[in-house]
N, C-alpha and C. Protein backbone atom coordinates (compact mmCIF):
# COMPACT_ATOMS: atom_id res chain seq x y z
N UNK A 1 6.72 14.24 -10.82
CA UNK A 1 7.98 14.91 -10.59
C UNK A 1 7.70 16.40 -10.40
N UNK A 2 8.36 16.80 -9.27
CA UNK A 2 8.01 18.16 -9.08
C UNK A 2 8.82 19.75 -10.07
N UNK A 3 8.22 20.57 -10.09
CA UNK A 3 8.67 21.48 -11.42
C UNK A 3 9.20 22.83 -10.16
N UNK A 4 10.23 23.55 -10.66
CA UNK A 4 10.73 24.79 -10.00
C UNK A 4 11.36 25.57 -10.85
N UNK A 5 10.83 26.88 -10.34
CA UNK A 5 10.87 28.13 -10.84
C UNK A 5 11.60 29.04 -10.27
N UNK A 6 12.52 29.27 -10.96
CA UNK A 6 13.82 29.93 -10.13
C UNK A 6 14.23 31.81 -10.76
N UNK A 7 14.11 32.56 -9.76
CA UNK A 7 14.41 33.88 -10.23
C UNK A 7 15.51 34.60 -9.31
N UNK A 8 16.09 35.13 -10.19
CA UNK A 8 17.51 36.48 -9.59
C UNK A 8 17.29 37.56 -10.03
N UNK A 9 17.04 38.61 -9.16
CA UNK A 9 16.62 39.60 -8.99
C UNK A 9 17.31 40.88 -8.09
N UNK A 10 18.21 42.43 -8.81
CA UNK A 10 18.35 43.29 -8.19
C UNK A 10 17.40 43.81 -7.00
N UNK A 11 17.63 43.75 -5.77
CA UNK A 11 16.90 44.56 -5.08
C UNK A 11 17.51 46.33 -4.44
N UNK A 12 17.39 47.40 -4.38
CA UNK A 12 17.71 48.79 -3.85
C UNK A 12 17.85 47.88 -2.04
N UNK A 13 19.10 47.67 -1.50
CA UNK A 13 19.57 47.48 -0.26
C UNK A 13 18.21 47.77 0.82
N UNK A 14 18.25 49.72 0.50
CA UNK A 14 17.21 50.27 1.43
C UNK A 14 15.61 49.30 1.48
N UNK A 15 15.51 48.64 0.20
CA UNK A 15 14.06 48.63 0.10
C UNK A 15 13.58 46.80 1.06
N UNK A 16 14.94 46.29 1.65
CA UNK A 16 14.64 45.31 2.62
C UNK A 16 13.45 44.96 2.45
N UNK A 17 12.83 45.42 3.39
CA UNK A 17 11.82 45.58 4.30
C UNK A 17 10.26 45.45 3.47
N UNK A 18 10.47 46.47 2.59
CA UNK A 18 9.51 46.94 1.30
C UNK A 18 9.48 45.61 0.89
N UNK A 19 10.50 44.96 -0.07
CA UNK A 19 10.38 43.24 -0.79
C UNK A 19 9.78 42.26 0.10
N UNK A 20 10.45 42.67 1.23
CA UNK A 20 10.30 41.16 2.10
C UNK A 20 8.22 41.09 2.42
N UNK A 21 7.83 42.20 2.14
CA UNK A 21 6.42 42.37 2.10
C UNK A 21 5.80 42.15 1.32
N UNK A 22 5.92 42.72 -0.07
CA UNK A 22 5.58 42.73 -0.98
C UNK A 22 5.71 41.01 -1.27
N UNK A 23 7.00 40.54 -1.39
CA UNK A 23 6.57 39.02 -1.45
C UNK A 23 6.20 38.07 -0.96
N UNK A 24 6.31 38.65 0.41
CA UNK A 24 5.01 37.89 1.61
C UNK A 24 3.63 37.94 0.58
N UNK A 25 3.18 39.14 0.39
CA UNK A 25 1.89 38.82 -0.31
C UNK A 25 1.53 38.22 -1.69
N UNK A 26 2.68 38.63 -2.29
CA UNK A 26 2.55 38.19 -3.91
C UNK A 26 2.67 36.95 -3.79
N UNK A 27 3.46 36.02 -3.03
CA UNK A 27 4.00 34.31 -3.35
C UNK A 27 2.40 33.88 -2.60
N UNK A 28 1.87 34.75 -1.75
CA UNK A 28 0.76 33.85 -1.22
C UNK A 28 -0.39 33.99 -2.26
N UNK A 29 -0.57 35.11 -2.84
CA UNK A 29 -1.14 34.82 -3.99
C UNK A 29 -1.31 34.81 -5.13
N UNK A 30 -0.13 34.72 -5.49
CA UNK A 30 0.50 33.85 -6.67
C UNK A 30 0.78 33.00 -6.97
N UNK A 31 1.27 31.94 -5.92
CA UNK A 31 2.37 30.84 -6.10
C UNK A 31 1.50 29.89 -4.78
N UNK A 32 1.38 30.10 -3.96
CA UNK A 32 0.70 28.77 -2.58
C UNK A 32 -1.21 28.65 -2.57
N UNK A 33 -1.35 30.15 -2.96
CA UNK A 33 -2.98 29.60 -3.41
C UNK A 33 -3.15 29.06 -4.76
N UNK A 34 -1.99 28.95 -5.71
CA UNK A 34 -2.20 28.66 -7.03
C UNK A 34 -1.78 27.10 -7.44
N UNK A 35 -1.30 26.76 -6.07
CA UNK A 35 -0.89 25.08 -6.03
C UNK A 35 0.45 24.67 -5.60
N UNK A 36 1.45 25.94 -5.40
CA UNK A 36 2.90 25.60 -4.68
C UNK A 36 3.02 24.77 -3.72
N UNK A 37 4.22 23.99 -3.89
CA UNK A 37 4.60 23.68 -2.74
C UNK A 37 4.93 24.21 -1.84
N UNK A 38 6.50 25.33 -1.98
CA UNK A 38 6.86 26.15 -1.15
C UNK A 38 7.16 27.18 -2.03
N UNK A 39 7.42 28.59 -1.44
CA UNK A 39 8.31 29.62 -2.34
C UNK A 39 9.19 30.18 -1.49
N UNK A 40 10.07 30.55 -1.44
CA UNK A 40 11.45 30.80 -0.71
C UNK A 40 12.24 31.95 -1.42
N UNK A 41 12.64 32.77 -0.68
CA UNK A 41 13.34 34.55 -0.77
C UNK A 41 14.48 34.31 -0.22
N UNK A 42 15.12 34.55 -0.57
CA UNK A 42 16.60 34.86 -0.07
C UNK A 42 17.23 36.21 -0.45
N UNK A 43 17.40 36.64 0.82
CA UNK A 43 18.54 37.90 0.71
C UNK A 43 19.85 37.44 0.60
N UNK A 44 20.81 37.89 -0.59
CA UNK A 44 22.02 38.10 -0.59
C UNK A 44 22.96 38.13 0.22
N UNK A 45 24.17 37.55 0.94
CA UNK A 45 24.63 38.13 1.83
C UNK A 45 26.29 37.47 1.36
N UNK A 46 26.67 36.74 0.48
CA UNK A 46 27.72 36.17 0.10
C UNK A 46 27.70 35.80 -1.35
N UNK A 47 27.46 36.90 -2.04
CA UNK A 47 27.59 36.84 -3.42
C UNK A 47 28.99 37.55 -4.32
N UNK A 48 29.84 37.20 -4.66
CA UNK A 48 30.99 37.57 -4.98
C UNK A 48 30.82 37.78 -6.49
N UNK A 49 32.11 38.87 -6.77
CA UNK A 49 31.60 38.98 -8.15
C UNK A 49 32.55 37.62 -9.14
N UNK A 50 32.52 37.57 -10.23
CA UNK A 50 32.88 36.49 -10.78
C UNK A 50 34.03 37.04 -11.51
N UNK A 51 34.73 36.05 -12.46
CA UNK A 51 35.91 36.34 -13.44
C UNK A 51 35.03 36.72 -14.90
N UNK A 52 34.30 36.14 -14.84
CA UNK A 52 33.43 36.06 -16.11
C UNK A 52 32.04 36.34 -15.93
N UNK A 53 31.60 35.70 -15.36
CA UNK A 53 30.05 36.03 -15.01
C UNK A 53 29.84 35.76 -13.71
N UNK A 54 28.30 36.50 -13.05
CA UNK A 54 28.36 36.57 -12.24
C UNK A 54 27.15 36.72 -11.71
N UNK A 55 26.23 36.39 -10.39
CA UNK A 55 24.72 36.81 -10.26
C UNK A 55 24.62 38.20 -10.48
N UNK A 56 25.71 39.23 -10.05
CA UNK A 56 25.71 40.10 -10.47
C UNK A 56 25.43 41.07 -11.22
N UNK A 57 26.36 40.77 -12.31
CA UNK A 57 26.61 40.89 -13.47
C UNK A 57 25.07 40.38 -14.12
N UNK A 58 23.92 38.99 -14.26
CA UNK A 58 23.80 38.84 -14.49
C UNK A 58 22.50 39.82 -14.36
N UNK A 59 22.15 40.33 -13.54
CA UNK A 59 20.95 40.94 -12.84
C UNK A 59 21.25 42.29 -13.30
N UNK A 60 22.64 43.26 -13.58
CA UNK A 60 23.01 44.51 -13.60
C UNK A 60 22.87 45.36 -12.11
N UNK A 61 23.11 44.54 -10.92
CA UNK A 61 22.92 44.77 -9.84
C UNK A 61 23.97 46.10 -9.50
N UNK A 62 23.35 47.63 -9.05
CA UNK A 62 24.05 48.56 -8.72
C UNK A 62 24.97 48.11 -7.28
N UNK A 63 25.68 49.08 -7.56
CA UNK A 63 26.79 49.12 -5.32
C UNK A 63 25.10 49.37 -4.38
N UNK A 64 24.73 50.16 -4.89
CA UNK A 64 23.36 50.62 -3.45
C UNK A 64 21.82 49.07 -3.68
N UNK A 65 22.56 47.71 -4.65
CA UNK A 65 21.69 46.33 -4.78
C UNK A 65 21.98 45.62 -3.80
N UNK A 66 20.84 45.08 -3.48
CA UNK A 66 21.50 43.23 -3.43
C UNK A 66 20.67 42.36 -4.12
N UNK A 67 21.12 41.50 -4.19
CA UNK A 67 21.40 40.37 -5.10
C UNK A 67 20.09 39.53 -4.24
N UNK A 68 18.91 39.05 -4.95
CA UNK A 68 18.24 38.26 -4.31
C UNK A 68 17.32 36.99 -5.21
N UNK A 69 17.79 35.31 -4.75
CA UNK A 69 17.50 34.39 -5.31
C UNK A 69 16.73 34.15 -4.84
N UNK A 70 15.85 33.43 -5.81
CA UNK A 70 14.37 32.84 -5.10
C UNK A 70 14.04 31.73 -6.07
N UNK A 71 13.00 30.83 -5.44
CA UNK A 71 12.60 29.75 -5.98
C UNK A 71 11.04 29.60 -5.75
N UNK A 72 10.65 28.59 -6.55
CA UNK A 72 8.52 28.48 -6.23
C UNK A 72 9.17 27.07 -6.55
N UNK A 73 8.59 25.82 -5.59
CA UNK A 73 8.43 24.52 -6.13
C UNK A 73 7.15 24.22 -6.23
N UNK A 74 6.58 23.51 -7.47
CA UNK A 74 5.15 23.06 -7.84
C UNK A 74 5.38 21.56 -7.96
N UNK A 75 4.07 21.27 -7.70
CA UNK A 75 3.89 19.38 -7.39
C UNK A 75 4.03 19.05 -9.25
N UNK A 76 4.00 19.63 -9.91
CA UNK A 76 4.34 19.04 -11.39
C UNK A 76 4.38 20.45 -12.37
N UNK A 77 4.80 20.57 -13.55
CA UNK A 77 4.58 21.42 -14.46
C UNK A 77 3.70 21.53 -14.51
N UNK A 78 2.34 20.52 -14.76
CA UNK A 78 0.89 21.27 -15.36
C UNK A 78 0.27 21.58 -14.16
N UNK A 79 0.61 21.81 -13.02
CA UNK A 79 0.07 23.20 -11.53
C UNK A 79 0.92 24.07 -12.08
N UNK A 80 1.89 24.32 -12.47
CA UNK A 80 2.63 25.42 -12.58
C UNK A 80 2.12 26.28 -13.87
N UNK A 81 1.78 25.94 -14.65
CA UNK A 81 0.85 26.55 -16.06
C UNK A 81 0.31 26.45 -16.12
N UNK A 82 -0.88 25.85 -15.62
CA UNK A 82 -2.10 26.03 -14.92
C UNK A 82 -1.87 27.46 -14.34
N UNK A 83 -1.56 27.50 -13.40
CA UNK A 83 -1.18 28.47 -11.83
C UNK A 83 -0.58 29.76 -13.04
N UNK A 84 0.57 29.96 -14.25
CA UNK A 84 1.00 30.99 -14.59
C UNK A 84 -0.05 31.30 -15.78
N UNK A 85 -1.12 31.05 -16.21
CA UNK A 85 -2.55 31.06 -16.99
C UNK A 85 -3.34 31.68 -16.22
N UNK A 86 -3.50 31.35 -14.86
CA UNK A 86 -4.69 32.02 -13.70
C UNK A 86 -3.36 33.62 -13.33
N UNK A 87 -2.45 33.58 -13.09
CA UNK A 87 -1.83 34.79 -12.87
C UNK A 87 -2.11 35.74 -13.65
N UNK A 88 -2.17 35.98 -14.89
CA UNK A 88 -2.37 36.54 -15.86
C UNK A 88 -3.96 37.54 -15.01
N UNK A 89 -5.10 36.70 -14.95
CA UNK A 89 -6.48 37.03 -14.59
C UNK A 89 -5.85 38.00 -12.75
N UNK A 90 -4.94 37.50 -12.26
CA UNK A 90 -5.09 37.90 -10.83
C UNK A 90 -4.19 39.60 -10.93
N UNK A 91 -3.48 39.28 -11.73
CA UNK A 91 -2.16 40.57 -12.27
C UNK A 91 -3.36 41.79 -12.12
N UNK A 92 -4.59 42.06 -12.56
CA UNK A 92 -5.21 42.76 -13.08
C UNK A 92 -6.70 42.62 -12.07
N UNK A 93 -7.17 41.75 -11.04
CA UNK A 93 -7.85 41.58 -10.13
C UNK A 93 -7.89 41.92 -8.47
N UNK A 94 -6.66 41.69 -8.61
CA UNK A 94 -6.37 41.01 -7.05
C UNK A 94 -5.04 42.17 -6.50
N UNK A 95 -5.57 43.11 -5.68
CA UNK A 95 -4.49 44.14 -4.98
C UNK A 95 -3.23 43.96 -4.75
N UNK A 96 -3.00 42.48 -3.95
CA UNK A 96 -2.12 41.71 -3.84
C UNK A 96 -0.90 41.75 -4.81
N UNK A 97 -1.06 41.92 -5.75
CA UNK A 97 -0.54 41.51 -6.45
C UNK A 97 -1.07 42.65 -7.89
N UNK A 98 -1.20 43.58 -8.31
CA UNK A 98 -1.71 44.47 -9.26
C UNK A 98 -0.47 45.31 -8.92
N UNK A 99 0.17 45.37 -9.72
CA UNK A 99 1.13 46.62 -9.71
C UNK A 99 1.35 48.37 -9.60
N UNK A 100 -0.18 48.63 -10.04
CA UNK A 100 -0.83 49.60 -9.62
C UNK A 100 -1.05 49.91 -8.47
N UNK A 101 -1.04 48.94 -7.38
CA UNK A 101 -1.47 48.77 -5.80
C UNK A 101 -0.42 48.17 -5.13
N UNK A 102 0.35 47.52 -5.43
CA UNK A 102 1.14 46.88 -5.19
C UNK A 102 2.63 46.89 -5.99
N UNK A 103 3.46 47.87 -6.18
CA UNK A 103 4.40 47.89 -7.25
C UNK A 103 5.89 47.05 -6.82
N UNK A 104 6.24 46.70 -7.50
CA UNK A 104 7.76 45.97 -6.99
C UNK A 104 8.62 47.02 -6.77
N UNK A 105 8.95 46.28 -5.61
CA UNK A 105 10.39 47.71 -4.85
C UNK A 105 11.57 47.18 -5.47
N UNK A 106 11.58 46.92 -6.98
CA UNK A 106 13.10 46.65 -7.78
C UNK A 106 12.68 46.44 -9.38
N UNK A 107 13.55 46.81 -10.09
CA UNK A 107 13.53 46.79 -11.69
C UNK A 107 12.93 45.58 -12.08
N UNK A 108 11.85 45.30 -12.27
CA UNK A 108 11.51 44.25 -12.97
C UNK A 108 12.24 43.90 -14.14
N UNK A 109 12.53 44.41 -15.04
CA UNK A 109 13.09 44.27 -16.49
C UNK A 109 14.42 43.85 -16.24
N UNK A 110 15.14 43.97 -14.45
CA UNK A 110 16.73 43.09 -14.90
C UNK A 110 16.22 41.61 -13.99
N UNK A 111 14.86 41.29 -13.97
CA UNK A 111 14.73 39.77 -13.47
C UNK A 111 15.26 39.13 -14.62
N UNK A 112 16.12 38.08 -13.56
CA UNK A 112 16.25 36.61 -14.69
C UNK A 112 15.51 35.79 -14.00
N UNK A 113 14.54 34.71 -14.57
CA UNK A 113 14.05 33.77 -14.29
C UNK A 113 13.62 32.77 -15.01
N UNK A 114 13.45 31.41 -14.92
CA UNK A 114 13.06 29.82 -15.74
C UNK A 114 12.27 28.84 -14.91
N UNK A 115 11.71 28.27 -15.85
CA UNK A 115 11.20 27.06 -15.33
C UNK A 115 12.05 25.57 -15.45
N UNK A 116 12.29 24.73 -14.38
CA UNK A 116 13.58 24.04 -14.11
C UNK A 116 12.62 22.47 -14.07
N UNK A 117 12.85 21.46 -14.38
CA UNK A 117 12.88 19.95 -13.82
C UNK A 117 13.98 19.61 -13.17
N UNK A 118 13.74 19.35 -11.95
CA UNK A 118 14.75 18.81 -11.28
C UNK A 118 15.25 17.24 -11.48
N UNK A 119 16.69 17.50 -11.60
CA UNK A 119 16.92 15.74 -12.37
C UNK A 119 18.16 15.02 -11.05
N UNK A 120 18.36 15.90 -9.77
CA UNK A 120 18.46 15.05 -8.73
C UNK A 120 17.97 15.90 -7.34
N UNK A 121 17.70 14.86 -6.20
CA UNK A 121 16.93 15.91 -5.27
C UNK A 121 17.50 15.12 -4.28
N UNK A 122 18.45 15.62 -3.56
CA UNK A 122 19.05 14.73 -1.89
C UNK A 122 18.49 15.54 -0.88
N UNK A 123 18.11 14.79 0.40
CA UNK A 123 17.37 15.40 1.28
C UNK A 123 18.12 14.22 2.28
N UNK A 124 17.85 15.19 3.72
CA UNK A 124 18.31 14.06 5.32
C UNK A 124 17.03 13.44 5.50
């Protein structure tokens, strides 16, 4: 059964361009050389705020944010902790991905993210 890892994340509007790079490189080596199936970015473009809660809200996303969901699917949990055990060694190796060389163009500290079992999956 396959395992997914799901994160919501403020991005600065301006910094488009900047993320959409930065996670071009990080998911390739982080997440598809580490055993992913796929990893998938999504920009925001119909996120409303809520009565109660909200992606928003949940992220602390400013007026000058957007709002951006993403997912990593792995062929089982033990590639996926496996794969977040070897991250640890690459965080601190690998340019790609070293924050020092590579810094995130958004607040790390308002990511929300989990590790999910999927318990139905419809496809065409």
């Amino acid at each position: 059964m396959s395992y997914v890892d799901g994160f919501v994340v403020a991005v600065p509007s301006a910094n488009k361009s900047e993320f959409v790079e930065h996670a071009k490189a990080a998911n390739q080596a982080l997440f598809m050389e580490l055993g992913a199936l796929r990893a998938v970015e999504c920009w925001g473009e119909d996120v409303p705020d809520g009565k109660i809660t909200d992606f928003r809200r949940a992220v602390k996303a400013k007026d000058d944010e957007t709002v951006v969901f993403s997912w990593v699917e792995w062929p089982d949990k033990d590639t996926r902790d496996k794969a977040m055990e070897k991250m640890q060694t690459l965080m601190s190796t690998d340019p790609r991905v070293n924050p020092e060389k590579n810094p995130m163009p958004f607040d790390g500290m308002r990511m929300v993210f989990g590790g999910f079992e999927p318990v139905v999956h419809l496809e065409q």
